[in-house]
Protein backbone atom coordinates (compact mmCIF):
# COMPACT_ATOMS: atom_id res chain seq x y z
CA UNK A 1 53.09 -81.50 -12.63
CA UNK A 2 52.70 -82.23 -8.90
CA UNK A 3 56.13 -81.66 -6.54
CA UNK A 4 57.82 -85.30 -5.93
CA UNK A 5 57.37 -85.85 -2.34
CA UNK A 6 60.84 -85.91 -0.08
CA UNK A 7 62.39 -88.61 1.44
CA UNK A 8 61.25 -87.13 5.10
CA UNK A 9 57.53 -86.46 4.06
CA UNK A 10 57.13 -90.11 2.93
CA UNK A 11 58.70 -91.75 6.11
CA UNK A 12 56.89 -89.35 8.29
CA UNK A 13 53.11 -90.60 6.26
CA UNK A 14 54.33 -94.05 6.25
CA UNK A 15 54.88 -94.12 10.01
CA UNK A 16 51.84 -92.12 11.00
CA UNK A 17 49.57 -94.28 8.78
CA UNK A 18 51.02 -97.40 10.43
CA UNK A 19 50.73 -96.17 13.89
CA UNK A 20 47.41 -94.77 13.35
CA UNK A 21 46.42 -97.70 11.81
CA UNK A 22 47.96 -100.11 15.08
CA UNK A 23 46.89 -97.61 17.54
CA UNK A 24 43.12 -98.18 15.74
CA UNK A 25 43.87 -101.76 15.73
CA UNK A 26 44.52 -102.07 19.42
CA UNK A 27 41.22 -99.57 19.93
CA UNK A 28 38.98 -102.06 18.36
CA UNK A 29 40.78 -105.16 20.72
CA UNK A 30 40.28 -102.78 23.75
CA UNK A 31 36.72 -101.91 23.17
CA UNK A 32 35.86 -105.61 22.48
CA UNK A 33 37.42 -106.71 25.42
CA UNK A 34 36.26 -103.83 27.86
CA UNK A 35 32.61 -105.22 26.60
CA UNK A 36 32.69 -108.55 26.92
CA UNK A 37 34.12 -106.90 30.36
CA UNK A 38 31.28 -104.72 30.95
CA UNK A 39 28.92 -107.47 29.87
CA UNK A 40 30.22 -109.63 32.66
CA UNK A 41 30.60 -106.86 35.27
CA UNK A 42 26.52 -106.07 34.17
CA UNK A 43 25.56 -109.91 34.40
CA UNK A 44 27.24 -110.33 37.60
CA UNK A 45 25.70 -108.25 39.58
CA UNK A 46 22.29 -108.69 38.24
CA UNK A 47 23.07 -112.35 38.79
CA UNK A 48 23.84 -111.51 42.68
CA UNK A 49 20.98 -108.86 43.00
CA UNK A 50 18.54 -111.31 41.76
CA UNK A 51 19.48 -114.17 44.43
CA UNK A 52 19.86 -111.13 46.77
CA UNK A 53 16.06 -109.88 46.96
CA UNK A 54 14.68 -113.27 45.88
CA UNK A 55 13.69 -114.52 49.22
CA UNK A 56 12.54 -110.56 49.99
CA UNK A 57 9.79 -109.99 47.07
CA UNK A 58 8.64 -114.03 48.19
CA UNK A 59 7.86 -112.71 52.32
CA UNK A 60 6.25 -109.65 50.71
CA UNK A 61 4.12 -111.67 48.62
CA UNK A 62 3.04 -114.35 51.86
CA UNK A 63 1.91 -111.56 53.63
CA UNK A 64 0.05 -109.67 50.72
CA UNK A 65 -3.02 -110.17 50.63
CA UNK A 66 -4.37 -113.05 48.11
CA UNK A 67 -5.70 -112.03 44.89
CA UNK A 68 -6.06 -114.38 42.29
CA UNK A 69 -7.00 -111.90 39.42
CA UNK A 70 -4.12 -108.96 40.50
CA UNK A 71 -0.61 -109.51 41.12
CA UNK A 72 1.15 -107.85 44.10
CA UNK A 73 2.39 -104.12 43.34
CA UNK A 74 5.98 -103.33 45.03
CA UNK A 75 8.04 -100.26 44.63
CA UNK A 76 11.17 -101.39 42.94
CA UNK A 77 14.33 -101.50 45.10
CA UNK A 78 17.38 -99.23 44.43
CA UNK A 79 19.77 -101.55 43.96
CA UNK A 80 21.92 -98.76 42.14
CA UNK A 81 22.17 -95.14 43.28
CA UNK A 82 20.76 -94.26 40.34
CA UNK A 83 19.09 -97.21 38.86
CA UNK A 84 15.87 -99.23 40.17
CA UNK A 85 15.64 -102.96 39.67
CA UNK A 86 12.65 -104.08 37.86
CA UNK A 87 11.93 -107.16 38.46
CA UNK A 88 8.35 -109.69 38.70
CA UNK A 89 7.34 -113.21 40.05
CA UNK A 90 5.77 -115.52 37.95
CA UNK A 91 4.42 -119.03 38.37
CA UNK A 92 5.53 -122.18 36.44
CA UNK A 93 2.78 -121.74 33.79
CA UNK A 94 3.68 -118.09 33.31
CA UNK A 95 1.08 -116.29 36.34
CA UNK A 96 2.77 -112.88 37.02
CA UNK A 97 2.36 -113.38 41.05
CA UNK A 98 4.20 -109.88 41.84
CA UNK A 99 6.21 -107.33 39.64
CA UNK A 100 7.60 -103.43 40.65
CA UNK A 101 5.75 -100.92 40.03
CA UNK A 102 8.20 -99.27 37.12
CA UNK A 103 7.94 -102.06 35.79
CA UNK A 104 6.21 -101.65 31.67
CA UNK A 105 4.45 -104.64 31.02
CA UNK A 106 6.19 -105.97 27.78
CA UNK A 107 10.07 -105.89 29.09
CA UNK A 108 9.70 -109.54 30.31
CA UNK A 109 8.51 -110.72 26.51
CA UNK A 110 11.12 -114.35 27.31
CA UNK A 111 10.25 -118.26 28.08
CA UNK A 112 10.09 -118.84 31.70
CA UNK A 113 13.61 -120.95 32.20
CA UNK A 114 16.73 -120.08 34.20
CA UNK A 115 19.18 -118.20 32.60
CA UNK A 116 20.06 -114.93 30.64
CA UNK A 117 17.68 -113.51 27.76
CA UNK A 118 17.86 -111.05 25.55
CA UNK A 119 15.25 -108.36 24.04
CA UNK A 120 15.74 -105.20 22.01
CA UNK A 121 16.22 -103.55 24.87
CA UNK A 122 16.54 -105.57 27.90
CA UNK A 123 18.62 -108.08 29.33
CA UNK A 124 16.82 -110.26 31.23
CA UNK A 125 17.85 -112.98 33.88
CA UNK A 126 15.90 -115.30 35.51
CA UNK A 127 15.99 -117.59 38.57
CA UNK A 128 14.17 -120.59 39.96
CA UNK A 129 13.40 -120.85 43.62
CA UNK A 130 15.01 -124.16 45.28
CA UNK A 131 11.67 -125.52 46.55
CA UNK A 132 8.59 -123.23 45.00
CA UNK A 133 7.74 -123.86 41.58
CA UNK A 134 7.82 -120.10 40.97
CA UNK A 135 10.82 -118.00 39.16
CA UNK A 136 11.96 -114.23 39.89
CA UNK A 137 12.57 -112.45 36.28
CA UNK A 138 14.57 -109.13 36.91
CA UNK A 139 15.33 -106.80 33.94
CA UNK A 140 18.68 -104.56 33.28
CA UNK A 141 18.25 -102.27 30.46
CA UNK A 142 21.18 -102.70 27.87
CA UNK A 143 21.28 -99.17 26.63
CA UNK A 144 23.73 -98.79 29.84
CA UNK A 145 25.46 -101.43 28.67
CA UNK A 146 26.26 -99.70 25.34
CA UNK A 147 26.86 -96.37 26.76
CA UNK A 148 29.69 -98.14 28.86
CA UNK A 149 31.37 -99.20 26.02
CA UNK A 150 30.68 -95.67 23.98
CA UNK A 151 32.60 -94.14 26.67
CA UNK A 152 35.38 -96.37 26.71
CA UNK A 153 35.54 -96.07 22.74
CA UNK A 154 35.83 -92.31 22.84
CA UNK A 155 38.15 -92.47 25.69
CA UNK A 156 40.41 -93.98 23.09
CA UNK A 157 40.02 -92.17 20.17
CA UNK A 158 40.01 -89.35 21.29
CA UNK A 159 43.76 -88.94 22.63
CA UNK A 160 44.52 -90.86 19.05
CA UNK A 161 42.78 -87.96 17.54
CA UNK A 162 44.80 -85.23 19.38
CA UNK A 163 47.99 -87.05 19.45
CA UNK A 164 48.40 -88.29 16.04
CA UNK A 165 48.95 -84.39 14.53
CA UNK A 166 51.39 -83.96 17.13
CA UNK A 167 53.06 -87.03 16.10
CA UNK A 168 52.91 -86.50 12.74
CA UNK A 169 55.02 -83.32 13.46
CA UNK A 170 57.61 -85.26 15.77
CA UNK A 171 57.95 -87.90 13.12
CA UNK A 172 58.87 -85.32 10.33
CA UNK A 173 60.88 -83.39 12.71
CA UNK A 174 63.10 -86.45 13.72
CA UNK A 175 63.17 -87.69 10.00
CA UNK A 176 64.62 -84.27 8.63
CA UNK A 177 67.24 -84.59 11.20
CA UNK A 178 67.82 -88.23 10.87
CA UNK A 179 68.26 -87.97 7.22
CA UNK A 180 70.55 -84.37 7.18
CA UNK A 181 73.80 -86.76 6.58
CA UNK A 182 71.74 -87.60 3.30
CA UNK A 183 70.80 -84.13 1.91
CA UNK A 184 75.16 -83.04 3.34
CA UNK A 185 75.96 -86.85 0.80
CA UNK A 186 73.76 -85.32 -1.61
CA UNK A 187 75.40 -82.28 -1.87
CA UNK A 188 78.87 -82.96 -1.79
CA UNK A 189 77.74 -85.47 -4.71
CA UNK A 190 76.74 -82.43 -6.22
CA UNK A 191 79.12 -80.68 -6.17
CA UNK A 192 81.89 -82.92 -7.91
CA UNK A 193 82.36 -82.45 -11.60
CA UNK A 194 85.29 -82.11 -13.94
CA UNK A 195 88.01 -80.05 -12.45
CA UNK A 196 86.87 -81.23 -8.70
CA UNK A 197 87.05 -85.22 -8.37
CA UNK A 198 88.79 -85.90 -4.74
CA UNK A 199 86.72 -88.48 -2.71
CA UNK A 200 83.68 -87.90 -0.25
CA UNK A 201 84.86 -87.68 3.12
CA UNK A 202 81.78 -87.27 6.10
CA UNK A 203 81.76 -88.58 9.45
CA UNK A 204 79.24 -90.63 11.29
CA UNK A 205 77.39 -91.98 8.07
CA UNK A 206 74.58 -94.90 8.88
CA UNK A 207 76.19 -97.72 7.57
CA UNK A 208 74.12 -97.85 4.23
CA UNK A 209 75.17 -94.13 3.30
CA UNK A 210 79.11 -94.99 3.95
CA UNK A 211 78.43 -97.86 1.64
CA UNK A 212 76.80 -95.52 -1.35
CA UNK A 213 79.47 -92.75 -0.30
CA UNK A 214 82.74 -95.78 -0.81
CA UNK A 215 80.69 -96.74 -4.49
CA UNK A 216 80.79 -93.33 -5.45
CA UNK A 217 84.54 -92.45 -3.98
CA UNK A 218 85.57 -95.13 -6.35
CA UNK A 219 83.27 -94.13 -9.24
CA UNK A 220 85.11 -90.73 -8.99
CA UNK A 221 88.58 -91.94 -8.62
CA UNK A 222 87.77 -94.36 -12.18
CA UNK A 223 86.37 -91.39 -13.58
CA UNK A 224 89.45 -89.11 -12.39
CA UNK A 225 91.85 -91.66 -13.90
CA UNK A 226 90.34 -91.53 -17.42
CA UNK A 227 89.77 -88.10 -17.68
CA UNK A 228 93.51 -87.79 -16.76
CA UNK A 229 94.21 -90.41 -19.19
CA UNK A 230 92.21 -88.46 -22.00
CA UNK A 231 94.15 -85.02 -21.18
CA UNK A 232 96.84 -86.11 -20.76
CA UNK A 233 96.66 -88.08 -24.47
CA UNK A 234 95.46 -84.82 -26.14
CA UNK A 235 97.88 -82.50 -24.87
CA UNK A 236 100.92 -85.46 -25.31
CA UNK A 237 99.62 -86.08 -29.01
CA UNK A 238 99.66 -82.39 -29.62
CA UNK A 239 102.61 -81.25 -27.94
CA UNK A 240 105.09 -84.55 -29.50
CA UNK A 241 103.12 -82.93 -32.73
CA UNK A 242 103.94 -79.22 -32.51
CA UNK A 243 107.84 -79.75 -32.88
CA UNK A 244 108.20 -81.74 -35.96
CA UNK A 245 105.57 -79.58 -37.82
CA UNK A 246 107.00 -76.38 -37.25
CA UNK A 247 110.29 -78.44 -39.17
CA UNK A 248 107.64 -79.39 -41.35
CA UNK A 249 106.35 -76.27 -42.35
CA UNK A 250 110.01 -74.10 -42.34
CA UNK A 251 111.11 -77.11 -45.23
CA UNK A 252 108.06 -75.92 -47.31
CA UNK A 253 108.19 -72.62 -46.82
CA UNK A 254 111.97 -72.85 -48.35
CA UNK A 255 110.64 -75.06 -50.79
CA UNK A 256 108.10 -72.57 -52.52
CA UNK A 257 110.42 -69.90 -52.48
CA UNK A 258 113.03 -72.16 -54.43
CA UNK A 259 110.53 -74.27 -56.69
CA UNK A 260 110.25 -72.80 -59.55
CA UNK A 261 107.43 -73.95 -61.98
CA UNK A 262 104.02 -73.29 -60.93
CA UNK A 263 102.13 -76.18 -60.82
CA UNK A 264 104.96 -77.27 -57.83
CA UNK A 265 104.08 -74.29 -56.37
CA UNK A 266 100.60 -75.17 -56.04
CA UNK A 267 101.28 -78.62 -54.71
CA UNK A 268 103.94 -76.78 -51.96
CA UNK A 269 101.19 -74.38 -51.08
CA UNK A 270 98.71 -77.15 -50.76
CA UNK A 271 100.81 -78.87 -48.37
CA UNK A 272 102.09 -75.50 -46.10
CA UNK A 273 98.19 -75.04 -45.98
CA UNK A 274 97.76 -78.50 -45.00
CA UNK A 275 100.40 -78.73 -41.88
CA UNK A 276 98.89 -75.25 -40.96
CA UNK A 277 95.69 -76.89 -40.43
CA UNK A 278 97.28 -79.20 -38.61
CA UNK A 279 99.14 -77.10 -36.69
CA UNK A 280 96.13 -74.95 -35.55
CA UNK A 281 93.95 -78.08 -34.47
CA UNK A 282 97.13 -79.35 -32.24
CA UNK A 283 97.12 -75.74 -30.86
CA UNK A 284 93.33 -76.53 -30.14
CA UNK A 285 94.08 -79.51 -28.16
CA UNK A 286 96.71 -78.12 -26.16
CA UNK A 287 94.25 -75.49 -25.22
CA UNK A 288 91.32 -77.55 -25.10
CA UNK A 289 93.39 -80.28 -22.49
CA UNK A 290 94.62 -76.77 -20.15
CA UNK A 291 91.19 -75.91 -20.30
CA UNK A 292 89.44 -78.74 -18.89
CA UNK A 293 92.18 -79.52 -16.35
CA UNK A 294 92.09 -76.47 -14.65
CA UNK A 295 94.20 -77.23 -12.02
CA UNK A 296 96.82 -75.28 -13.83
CA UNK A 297 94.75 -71.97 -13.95
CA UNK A 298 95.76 -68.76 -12.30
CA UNK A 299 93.62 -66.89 -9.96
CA UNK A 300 94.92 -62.83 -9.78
CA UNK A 301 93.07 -59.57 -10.50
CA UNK A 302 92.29 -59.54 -14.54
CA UNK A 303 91.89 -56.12 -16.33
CA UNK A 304 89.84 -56.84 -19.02
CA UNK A 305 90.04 -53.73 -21.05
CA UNK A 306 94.67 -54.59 -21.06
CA UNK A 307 93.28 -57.92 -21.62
CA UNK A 308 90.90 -57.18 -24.73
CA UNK A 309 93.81 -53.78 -26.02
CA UNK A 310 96.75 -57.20 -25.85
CA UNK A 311 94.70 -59.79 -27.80
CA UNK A 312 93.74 -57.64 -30.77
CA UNK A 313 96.84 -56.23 -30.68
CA UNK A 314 98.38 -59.81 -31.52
CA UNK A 315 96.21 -59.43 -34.36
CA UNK A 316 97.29 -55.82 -35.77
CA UNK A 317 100.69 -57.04 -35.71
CA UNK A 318 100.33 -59.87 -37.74
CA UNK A 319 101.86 -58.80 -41.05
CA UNK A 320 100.65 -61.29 -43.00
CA UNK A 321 97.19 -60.75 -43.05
CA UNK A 322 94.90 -57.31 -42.92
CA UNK A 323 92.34 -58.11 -40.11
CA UNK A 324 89.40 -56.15 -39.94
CA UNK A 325 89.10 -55.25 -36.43
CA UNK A 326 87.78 -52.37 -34.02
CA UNK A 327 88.32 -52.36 -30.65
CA UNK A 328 86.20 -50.43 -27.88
CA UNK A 329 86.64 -50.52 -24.38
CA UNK A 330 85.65 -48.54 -21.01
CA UNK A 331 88.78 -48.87 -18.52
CA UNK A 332 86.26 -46.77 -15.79
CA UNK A 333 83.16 -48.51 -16.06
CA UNK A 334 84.63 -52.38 -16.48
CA UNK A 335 85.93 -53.89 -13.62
CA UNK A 336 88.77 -56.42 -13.26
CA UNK A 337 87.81 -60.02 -12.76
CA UNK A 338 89.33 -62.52 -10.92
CA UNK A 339 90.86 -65.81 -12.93
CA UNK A 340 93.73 -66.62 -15.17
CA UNK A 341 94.95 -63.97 -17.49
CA UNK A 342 95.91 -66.23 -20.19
CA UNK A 343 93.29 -68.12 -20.13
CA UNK A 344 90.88 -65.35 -20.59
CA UNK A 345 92.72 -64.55 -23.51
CA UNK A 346 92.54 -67.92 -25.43
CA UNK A 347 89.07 -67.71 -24.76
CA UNK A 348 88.83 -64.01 -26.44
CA UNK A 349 91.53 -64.71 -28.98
CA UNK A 350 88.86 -68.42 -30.24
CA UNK A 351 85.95 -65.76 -30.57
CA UNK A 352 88.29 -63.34 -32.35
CA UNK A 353 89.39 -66.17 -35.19
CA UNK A 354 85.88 -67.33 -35.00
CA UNK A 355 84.60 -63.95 -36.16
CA UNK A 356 87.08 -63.47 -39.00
CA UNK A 357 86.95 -66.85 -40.29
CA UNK A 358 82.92 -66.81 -40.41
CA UNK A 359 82.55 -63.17 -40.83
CA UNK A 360 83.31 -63.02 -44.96
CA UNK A 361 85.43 -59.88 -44.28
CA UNK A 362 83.48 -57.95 -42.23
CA UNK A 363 84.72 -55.82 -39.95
CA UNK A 364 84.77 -57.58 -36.15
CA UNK A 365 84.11 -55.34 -33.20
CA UNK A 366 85.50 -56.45 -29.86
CA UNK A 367 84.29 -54.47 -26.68
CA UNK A 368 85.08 -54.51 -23.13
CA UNK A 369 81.96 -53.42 -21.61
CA UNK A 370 81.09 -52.89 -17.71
CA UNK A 371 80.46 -54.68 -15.52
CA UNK A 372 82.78 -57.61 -16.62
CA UNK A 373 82.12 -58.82 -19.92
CA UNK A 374 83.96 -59.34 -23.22
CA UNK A 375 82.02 -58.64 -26.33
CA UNK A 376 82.92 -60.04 -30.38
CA UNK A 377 80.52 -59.50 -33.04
CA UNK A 378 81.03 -59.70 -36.57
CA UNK A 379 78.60 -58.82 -39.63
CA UNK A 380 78.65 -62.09 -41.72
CA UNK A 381 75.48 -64.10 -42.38
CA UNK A 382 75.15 -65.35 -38.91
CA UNK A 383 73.81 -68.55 -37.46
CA UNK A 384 69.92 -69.62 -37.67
CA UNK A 385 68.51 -70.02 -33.77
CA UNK A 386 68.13 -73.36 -33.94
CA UNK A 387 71.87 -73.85 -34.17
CA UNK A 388 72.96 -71.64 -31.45
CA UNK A 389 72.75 -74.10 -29.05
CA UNK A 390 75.03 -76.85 -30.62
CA UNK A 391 78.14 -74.02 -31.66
CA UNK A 392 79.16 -74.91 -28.41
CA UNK A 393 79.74 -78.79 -28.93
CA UNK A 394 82.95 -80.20 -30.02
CA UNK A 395 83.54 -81.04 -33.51
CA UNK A 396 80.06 -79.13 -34.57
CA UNK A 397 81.29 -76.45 -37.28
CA UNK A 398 79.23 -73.59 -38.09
CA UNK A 399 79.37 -73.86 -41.75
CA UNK A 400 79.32 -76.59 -44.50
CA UNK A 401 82.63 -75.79 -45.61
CA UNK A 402 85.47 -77.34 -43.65
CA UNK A 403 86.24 -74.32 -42.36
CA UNK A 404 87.14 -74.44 -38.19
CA UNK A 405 87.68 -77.79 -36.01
CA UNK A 406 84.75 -77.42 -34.30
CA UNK A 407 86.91 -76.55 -31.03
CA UNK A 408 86.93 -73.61 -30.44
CA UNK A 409 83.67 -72.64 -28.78
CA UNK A 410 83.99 -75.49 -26.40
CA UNK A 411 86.84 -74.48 -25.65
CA UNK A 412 85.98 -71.11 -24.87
CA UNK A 413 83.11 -72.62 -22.79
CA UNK A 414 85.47 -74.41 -20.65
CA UNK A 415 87.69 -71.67 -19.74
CA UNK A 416 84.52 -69.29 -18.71
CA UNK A 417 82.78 -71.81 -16.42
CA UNK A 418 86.14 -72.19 -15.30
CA UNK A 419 85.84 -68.66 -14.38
CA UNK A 420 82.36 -68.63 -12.72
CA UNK A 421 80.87 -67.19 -16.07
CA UNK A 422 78.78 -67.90 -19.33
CA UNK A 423 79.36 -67.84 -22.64
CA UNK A 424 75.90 -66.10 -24.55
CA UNK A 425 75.49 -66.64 -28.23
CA UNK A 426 72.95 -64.11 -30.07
CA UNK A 427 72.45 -64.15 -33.70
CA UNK A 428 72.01 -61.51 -35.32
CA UNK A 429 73.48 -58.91 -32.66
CA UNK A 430 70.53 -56.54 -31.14
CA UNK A 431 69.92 -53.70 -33.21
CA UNK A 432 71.48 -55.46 -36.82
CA UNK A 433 70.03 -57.45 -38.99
CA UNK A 434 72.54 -60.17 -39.75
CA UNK A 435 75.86 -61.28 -38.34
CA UNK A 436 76.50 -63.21 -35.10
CA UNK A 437 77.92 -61.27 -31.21
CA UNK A 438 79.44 -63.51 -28.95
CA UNK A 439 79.51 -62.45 -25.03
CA UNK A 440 81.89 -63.20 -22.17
CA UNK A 441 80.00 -62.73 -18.98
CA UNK A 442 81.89 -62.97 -16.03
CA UNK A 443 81.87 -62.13 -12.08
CA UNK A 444 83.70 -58.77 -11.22
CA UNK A 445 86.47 -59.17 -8.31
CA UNK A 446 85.73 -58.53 -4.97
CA UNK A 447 86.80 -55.38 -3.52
CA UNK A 448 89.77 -57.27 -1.66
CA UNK A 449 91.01 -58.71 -5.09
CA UNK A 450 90.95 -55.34 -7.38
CA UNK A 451 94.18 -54.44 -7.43
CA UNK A 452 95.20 -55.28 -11.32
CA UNK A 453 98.17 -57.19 -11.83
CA UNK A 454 101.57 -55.23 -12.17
CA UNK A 455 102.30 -56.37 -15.30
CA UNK A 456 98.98 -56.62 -16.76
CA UNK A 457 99.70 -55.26 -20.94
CA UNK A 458 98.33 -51.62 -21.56
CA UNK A 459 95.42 -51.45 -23.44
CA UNK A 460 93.55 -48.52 -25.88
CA UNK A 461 92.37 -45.87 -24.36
CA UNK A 462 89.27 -45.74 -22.54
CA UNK A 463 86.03 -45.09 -24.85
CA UNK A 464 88.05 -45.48 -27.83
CA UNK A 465 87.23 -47.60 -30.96
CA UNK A 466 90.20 -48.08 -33.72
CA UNK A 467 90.23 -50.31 -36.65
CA UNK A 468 93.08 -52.02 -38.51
CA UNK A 469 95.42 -49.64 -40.16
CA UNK A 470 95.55 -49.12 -43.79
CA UNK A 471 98.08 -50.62 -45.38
């Protein structure tokens, strides 16, 4: 597929075409005015030469001797320094009287009449004496004629010829620097997205760019509006929601313990299971709305081995469930990151739940592995490559069952872009043959910015890989 052409390449051919094409234009009007010029200059003076030596060749001829059946022999004058004038008298019925010697003796092929003629190769002019009956014919060969104008053309063309390269290389030059302001537009354009909608400010824009740049200031501040409107409807919806179903859920969790027959006891537990739902996917939101905002993210050295030893510690200590989880980090080789501690550890704590829920039991192994990146793989069926791609829309669950709000991922997305990173999805896990590993891959702190937060949680100890206690 050929390279689109820029913006500067096609004004810079567009403007050498047209001049080349005017500067050929005024060429051709030149060189047909410079020969009907020449023509004149030519005819003039053959005009004046011939009235010029006209009385001349006539006392030659008087005083040559008569011959009726041989015309008088001159040598032919030099009217030019480098040209002689051929020329003959003839009679009224056509008698050559006298010609020049150089003369060849089928030049003068015309009628016998006053005026200009042309032959191939001569241009001939003739005159009629005031009171003879006989006419001088003198002969100017039009190949100089032609070679005047030759001259003149290439005179032309050739500084069109020579200049129009080094034109063509002004014109670009002056286009690329006429049309920077559109390539500095272009990239502050560029470089707006979610978390970074303030308006397009540059000075000295041609008035056509200032108009595109004021269209798209106010296509970002409508876009900036409803995206605030959106988050700000999430996280309001999920936070006016998070208060009334913790009451919710206390009432039914008295309620099972007191009910006594069991088939109240199922409908209870059905609907504590159902506000716990409920009150997951509000949790969701409120992460999913902090996420995308990102205003309200931290930026502070980030040990990700404390961070990885915290979250799965949250885990261990829930006493309510056995999770099946190994943790493995390398506090030399990993280095601290630069972002928002929390953050980070929604983002790890998704791909934690993620692995549990869809790993049928399996054990989940969570790593910390150098440079910077956060590793959870699990050993359940895993996820078909096709798929891969779409785990990280919204609402797009990995498995038919209604299992997971289809949040998560994107969520964890979010946060890692927010971070400079990537989120990398590989199913199965290198080296296994089923099962699904999940990596965080983010950019280590500069050297000014690796000194790990003071209160940053201890983690496991380096190179060490524990599972959930027995119980």
């Amino acid at each position: 597929m050929l390279r689109p052409d820029t913006l500067a390449g096609q004004l810079t051919r567009t403007l050498v075409l047209w001049v080349g094409g005017v500067w050929l234009a005024c060429v051709a009007g030149v060189v047909w005015y410079a020969d009907r010029e020449i023509n004149f200059n030519f005819d003039s003076e053959l005009v004046e030469v011939s009235h010029r030596m006209f009385e001349i060749a006539l006392d030659r001829l008087d005083r040559a001797p008569s011959d009726a059946q041989r015309p008088v022999i001159e040598p032919a004058p030099r009217a030019f320094a480098d040209a002689a004038v051929l020329f003959r008298i003839v009679d009224a019925n056509g008698r050559v009287l006298m010609r020049s010697a150089e003369t060849p003796a089928d030049i003068f092929s015309v009628p016998v009449s006053s005026g200009f003629a042309d032959t191939a190769e001569w241009r001939i002019y003739t005159v009629h004496h005031p009171q003879r009956a006989l006419y001088l014919q003198v002969a100017d060969p039009l190949e100089e004629r032609s070679s005047a104008v030759n001259r003149t053309l290439v005179g032309l063309l050739v500084p069109l010829i020579a200049v129009l390269p080094l034109l063509a290389l002004l014109l670009r030059r002056i286009a690329r620097d006429e049309l920077r302001v559109l390539q500095q537009l272009s990239g502050e354009i560029g470089r707006r997205g979610g978390n970074r909608l303030e308006p397009i400010q540059l000075e000295r824009l041609p008035r056509e760019l200032q108009l595109v740049s004021d269209h798209v200031n106010r296509l970002l501040e409508r876009l900036s509006q409803s995206l605030d409107v959106e988050r700000a409807l999430a996280a309001n919806a999920a936070h006016e929601l998070r208060t009334p179903l913790a009451a919710a859920r206390l009432r039914l969790h008295t309620a099972l313990e007191e009910s006594g027959g069991p088939e109240r006891q199922t409908h209870v537990q059905a609907a504590l299971q159902s506000l716990e739902t409920l009150s997951q996917r509000a949790e969701k939101l409120l992460q999913l709305s902090r996420a995308e905002s990102g205003g309200a993210l931290g930026r502070e050295p980030v040990s990700l081995p404390a961070l990885a030893g915290a979250v799965v510690d949250e885990f261990w200590s829930d006493i309510t469930a056995r999770h099946p989880l190994a943790l493995e980090v390398d506090e030399q080789g990993v280095m601290p990151v630069h972002g928002d501690a929390d953050a980070l550890a929604i983002a790890l704590r998704n791909l934690i739940e993620n692995a549990l829920r869809h790993g049928r039991g399996s054990l989940v192994e969570v790593e910390a592995r150098a440079p910077a990146t956060l590793v959870v793989r699990d050993a359940g069926p895993g996820v078909p490559a096709s798929q891969i791609a779409s785990l990280v829309k919204r609402h797009v669950r990995k498995s038919s069952d209604r299992a997971g709000y289809g949040l998560g991922l994107s969520i964890v997305t979010t946060i890692v872009e927010k971070h400079g990173g990537r989120l990398e999805l590989e199913s199965p896990p290198p080296g296994r043959e089923h099962g699904l590993e999940a990596r965080l891959v983010l950019p280590p702190a500069s050297a000014e910015e690796e000194s790990v937060r003071p209160d940053a949680p201890a983690s496991s100890p380096a190179s060490a890989r524990t599972s959930a206690p027995e119980s």
